[in-house]
C-alpha atoms as a PDB file:
ATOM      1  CA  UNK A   1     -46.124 110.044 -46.045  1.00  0.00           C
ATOM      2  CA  UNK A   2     -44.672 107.272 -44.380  1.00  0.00           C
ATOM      3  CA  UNK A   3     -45.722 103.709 -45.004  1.00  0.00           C
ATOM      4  CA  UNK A   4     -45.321 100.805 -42.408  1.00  0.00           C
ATOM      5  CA  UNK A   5     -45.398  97.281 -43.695  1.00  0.00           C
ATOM      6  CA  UNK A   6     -43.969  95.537 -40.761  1.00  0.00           C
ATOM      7  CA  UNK A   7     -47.551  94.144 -40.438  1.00  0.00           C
ATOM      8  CA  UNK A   8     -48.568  94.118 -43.737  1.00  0.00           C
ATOM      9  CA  UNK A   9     -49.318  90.531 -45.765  1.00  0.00           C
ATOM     10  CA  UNK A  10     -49.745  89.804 -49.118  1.00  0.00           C
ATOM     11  CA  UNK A  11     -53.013  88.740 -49.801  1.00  0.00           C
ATOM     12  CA  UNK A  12     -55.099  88.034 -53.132  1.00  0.00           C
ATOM     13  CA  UNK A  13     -56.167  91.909 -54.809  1.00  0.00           C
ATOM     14  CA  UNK A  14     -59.958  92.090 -53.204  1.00  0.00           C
ATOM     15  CA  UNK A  15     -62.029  93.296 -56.313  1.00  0.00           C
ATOM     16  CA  UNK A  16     -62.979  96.690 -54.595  1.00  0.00           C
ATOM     17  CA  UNK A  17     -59.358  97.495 -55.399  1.00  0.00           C
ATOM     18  CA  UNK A  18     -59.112  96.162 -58.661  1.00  0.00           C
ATOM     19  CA  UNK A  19     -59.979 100.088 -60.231  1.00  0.00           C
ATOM     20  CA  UNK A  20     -57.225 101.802 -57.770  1.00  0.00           C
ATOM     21  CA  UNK A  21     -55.144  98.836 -58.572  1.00  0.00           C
ATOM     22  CA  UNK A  22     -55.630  99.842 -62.612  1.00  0.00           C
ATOM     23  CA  UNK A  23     -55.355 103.288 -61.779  1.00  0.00           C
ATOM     24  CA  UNK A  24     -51.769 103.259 -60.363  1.00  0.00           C
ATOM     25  CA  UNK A  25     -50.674 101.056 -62.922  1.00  0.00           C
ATOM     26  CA  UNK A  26     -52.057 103.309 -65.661  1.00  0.00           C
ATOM     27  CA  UNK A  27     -49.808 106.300 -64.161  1.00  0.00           C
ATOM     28  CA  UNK A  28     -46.367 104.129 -63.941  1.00  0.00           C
ATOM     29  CA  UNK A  29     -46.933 103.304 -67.807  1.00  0.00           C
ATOM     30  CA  UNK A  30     -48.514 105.670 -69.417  1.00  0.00           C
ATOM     31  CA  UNK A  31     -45.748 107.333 -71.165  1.00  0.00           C
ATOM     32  CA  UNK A  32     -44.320 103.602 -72.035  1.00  0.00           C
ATOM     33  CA  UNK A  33     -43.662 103.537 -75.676  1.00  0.00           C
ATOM     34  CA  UNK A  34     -45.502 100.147 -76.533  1.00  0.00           C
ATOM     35  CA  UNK A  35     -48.436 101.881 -74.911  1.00  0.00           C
ATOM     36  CA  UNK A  36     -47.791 105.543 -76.805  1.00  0.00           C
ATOM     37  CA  UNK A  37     -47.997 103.452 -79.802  1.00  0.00           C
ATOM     38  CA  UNK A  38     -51.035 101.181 -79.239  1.00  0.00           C
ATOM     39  CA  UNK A  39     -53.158 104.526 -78.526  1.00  0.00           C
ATOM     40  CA  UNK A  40     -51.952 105.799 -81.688  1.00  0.00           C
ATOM     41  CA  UNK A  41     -51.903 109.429 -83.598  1.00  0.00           C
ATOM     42  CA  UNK A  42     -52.757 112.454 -81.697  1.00  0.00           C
ATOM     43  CA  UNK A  43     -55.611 113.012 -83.260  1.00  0.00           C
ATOM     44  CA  UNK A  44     -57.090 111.215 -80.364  1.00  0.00           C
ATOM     45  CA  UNK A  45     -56.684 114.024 -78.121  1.00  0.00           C
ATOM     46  CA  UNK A  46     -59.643 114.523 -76.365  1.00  0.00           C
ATOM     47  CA  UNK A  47     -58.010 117.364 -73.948  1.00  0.00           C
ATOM     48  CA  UNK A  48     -56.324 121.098 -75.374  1.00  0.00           C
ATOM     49  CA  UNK A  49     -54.407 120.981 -72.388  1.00  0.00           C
ATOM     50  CA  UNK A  50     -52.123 117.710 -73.859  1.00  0.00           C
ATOM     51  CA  UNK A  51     -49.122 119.389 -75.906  1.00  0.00           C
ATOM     52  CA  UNK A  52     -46.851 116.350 -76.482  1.00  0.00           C
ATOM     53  CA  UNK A  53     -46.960 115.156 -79.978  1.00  0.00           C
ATOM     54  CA  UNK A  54     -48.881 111.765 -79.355  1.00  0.00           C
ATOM     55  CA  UNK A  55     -52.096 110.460 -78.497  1.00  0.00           C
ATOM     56  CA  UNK A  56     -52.897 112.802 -75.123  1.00  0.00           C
ATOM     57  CA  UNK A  57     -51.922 112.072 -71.832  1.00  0.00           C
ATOM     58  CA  UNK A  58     -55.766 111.908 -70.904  1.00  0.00           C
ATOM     59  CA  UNK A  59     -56.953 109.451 -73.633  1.00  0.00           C
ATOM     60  CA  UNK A  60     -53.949 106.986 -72.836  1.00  0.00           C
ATOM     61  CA  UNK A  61     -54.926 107.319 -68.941  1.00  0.00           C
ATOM     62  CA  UNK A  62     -58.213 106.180 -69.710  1.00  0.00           C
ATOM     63  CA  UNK A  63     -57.080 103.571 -71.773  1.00  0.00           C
ATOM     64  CA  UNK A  64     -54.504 101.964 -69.416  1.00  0.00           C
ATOM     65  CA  UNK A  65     -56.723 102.056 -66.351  1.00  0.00           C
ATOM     66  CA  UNK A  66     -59.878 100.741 -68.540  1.00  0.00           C
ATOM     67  CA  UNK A  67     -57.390  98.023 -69.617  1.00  0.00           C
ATOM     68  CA  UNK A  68     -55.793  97.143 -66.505  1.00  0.00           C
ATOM     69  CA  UNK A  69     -58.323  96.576 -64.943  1.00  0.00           C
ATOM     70  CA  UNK A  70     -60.173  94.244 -67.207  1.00  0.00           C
ATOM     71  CA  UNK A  71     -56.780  92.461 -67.132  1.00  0.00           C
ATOM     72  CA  UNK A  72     -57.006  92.206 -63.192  1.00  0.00           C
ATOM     73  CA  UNK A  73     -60.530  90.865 -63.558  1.00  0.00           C
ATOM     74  CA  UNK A  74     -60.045  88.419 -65.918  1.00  0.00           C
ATOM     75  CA  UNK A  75     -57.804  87.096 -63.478  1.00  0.00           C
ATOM     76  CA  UNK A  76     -59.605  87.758 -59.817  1.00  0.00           C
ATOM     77  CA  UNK A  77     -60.071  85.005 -57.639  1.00  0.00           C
ATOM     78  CA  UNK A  78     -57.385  82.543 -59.297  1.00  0.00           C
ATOM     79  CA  UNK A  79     -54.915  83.808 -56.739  1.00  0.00           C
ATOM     80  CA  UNK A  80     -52.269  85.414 -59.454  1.00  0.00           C
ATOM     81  CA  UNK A  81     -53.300  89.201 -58.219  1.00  0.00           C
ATOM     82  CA  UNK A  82     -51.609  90.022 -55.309  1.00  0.00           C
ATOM     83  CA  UNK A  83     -51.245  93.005 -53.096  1.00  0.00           C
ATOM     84  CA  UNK A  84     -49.871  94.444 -49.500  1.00  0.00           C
ATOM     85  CA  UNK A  85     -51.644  96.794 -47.507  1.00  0.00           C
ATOM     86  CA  UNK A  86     -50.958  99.110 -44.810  1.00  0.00           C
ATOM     87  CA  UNK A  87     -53.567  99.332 -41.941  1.00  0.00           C
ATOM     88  CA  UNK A  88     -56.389  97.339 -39.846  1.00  0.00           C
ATOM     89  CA  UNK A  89     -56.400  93.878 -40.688  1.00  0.00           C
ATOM     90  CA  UNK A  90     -59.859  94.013 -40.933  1.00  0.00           C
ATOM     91  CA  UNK A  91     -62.249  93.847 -44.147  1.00  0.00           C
ATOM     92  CA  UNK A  92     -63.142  97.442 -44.321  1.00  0.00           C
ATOM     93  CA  UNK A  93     -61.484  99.067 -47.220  1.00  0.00           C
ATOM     94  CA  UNK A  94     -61.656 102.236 -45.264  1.00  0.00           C
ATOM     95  CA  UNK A  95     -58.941 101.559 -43.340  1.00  0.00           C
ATOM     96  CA  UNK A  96     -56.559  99.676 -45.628  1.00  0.00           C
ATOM     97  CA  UNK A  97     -53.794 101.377 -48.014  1.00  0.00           C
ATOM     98  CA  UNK A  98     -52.984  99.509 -50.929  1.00  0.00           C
ATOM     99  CA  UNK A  99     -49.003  99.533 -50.716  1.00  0.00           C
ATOM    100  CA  UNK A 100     -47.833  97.222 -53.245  1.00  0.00           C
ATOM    101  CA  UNK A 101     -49.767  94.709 -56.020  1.00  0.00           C
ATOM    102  CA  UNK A 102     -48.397  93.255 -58.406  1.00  0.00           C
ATOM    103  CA  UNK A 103     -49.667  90.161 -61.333  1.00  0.00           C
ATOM    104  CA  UNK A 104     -47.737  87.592 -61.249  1.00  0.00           C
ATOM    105  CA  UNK A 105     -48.636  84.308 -64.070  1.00  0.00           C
ATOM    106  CA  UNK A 106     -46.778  81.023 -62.887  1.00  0.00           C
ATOM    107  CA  UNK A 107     -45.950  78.584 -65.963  1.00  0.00           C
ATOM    108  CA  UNK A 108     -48.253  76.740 -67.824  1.00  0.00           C
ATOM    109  CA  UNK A 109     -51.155  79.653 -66.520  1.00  0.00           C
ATOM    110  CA  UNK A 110     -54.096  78.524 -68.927  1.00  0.00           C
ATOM    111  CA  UNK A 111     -54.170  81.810 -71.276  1.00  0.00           C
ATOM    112  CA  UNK A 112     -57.910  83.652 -71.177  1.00  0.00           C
ATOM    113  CA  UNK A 113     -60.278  82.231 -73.583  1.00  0.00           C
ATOM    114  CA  UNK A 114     -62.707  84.887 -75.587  1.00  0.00           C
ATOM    115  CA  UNK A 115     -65.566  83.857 -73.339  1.00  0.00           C
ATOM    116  CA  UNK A 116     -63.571  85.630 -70.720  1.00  0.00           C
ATOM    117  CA  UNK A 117     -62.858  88.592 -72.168  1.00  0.00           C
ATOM    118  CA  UNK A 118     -66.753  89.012 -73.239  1.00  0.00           C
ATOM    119  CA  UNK A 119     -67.652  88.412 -69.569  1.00  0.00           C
ATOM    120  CA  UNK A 120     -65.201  90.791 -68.172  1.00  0.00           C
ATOM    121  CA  UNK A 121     -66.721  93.846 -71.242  1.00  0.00           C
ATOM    122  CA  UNK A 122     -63.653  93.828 -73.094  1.00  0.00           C
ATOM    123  CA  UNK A 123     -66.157  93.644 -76.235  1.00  0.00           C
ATOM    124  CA  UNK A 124     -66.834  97.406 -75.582  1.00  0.00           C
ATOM    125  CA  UNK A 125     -63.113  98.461 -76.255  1.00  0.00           C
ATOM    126  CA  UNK A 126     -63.924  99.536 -79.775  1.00  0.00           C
ATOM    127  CA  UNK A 127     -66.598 101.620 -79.303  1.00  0.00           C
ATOM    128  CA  UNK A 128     -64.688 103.319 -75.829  1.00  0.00           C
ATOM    129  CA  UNK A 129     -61.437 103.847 -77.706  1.00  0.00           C
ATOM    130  CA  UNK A 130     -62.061 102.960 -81.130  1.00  0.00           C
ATOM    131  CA  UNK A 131     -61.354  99.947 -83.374  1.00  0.00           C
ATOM    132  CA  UNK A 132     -58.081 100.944 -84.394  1.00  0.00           C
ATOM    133  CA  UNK A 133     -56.969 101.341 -80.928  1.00  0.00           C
ATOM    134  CA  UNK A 134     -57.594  97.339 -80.559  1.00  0.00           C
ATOM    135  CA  UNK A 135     -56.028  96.483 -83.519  1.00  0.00           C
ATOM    136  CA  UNK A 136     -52.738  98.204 -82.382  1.00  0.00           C
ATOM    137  CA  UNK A 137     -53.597  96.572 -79.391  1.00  0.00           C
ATOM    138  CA  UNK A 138     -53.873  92.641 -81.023  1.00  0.00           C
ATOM    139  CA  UNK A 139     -51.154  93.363 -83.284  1.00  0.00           C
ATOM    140  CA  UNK A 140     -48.951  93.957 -80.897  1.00  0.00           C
ATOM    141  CA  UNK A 141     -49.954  91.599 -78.586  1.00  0.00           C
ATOM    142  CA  UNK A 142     -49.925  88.762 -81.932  1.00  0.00           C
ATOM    143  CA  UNK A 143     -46.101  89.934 -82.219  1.00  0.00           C
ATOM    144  CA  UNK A 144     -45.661  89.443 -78.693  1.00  0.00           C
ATOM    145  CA  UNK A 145     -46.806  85.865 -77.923  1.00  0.00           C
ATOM    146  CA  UNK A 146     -44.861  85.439 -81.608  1.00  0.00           C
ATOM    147  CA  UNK A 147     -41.726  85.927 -80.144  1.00  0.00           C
END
């Protein structure tokens, strides 16, 4: 399928895409390590069908795009989601193809306080994925802002 962009212009995400947005991003990492590991043993295999060794290919799916897109929200309307479409210029998602999006943080972004996250429903993560699931998840995000 051939894309044209030659028209195209990056705009802010509009929050009807913010799911398809999560969605795509959820496929291009889902068999990123850091992410492997945050889901955790395969015991969390919800599907017979997964037959790799760690947490199933279905569970880390919903995961990511659950994730993401809370991510995408907390951040909607400050202009730091952005995305290219393909299509009418008009506001009907109909006939727009997301192309590209991407997240981008310029310096001294404020980082999201807990009131945020609560707002968004980022309070339900332990009882979606389970509570070690988001401590893997702080852990490794503690160790990240560490270094």
């Amino acid at each position: 399928h051939h894309v044209s962009i030659s028209n195209a212009t990056l705009v802010e995400l509009p929050p009807e895409y913010l799911g398809e947005a999560a969605d795509l991003a959820a496929n291009a990492l889902i068999d990123n390590p850091i992410y492997t590991a945050i889901c955790g043993p395969a015991n969390q295999s919800t599907t017979a069908a997964d037959d790799d060794d760690g947490p199933s290919r279905s569970f880390r799916q919903r995961f990511l795009s659950w994730i993401f897109e809370k991510n995408f929200r907390l951040r909607s309307g400050t202009c730091v989601n952005r995305a290219l479409f393909d299509g009418s210029n008009n506001d009907k998602k109909k006939n727009k193809q997301l192309v590209a999006f991407f997240m981008f943080l310029p310096p001294n972004t404020p980082d999201v306080g807990l009131l945020d996250m609560l707002r968004v429903g980022m309070a339900a993560a332990p009882f979606l994925f389970g509570i070690d699931v988001v401590r893997r998840l702080l852990s490794i995000k503690d160790e990240h802002e560490r270094i």
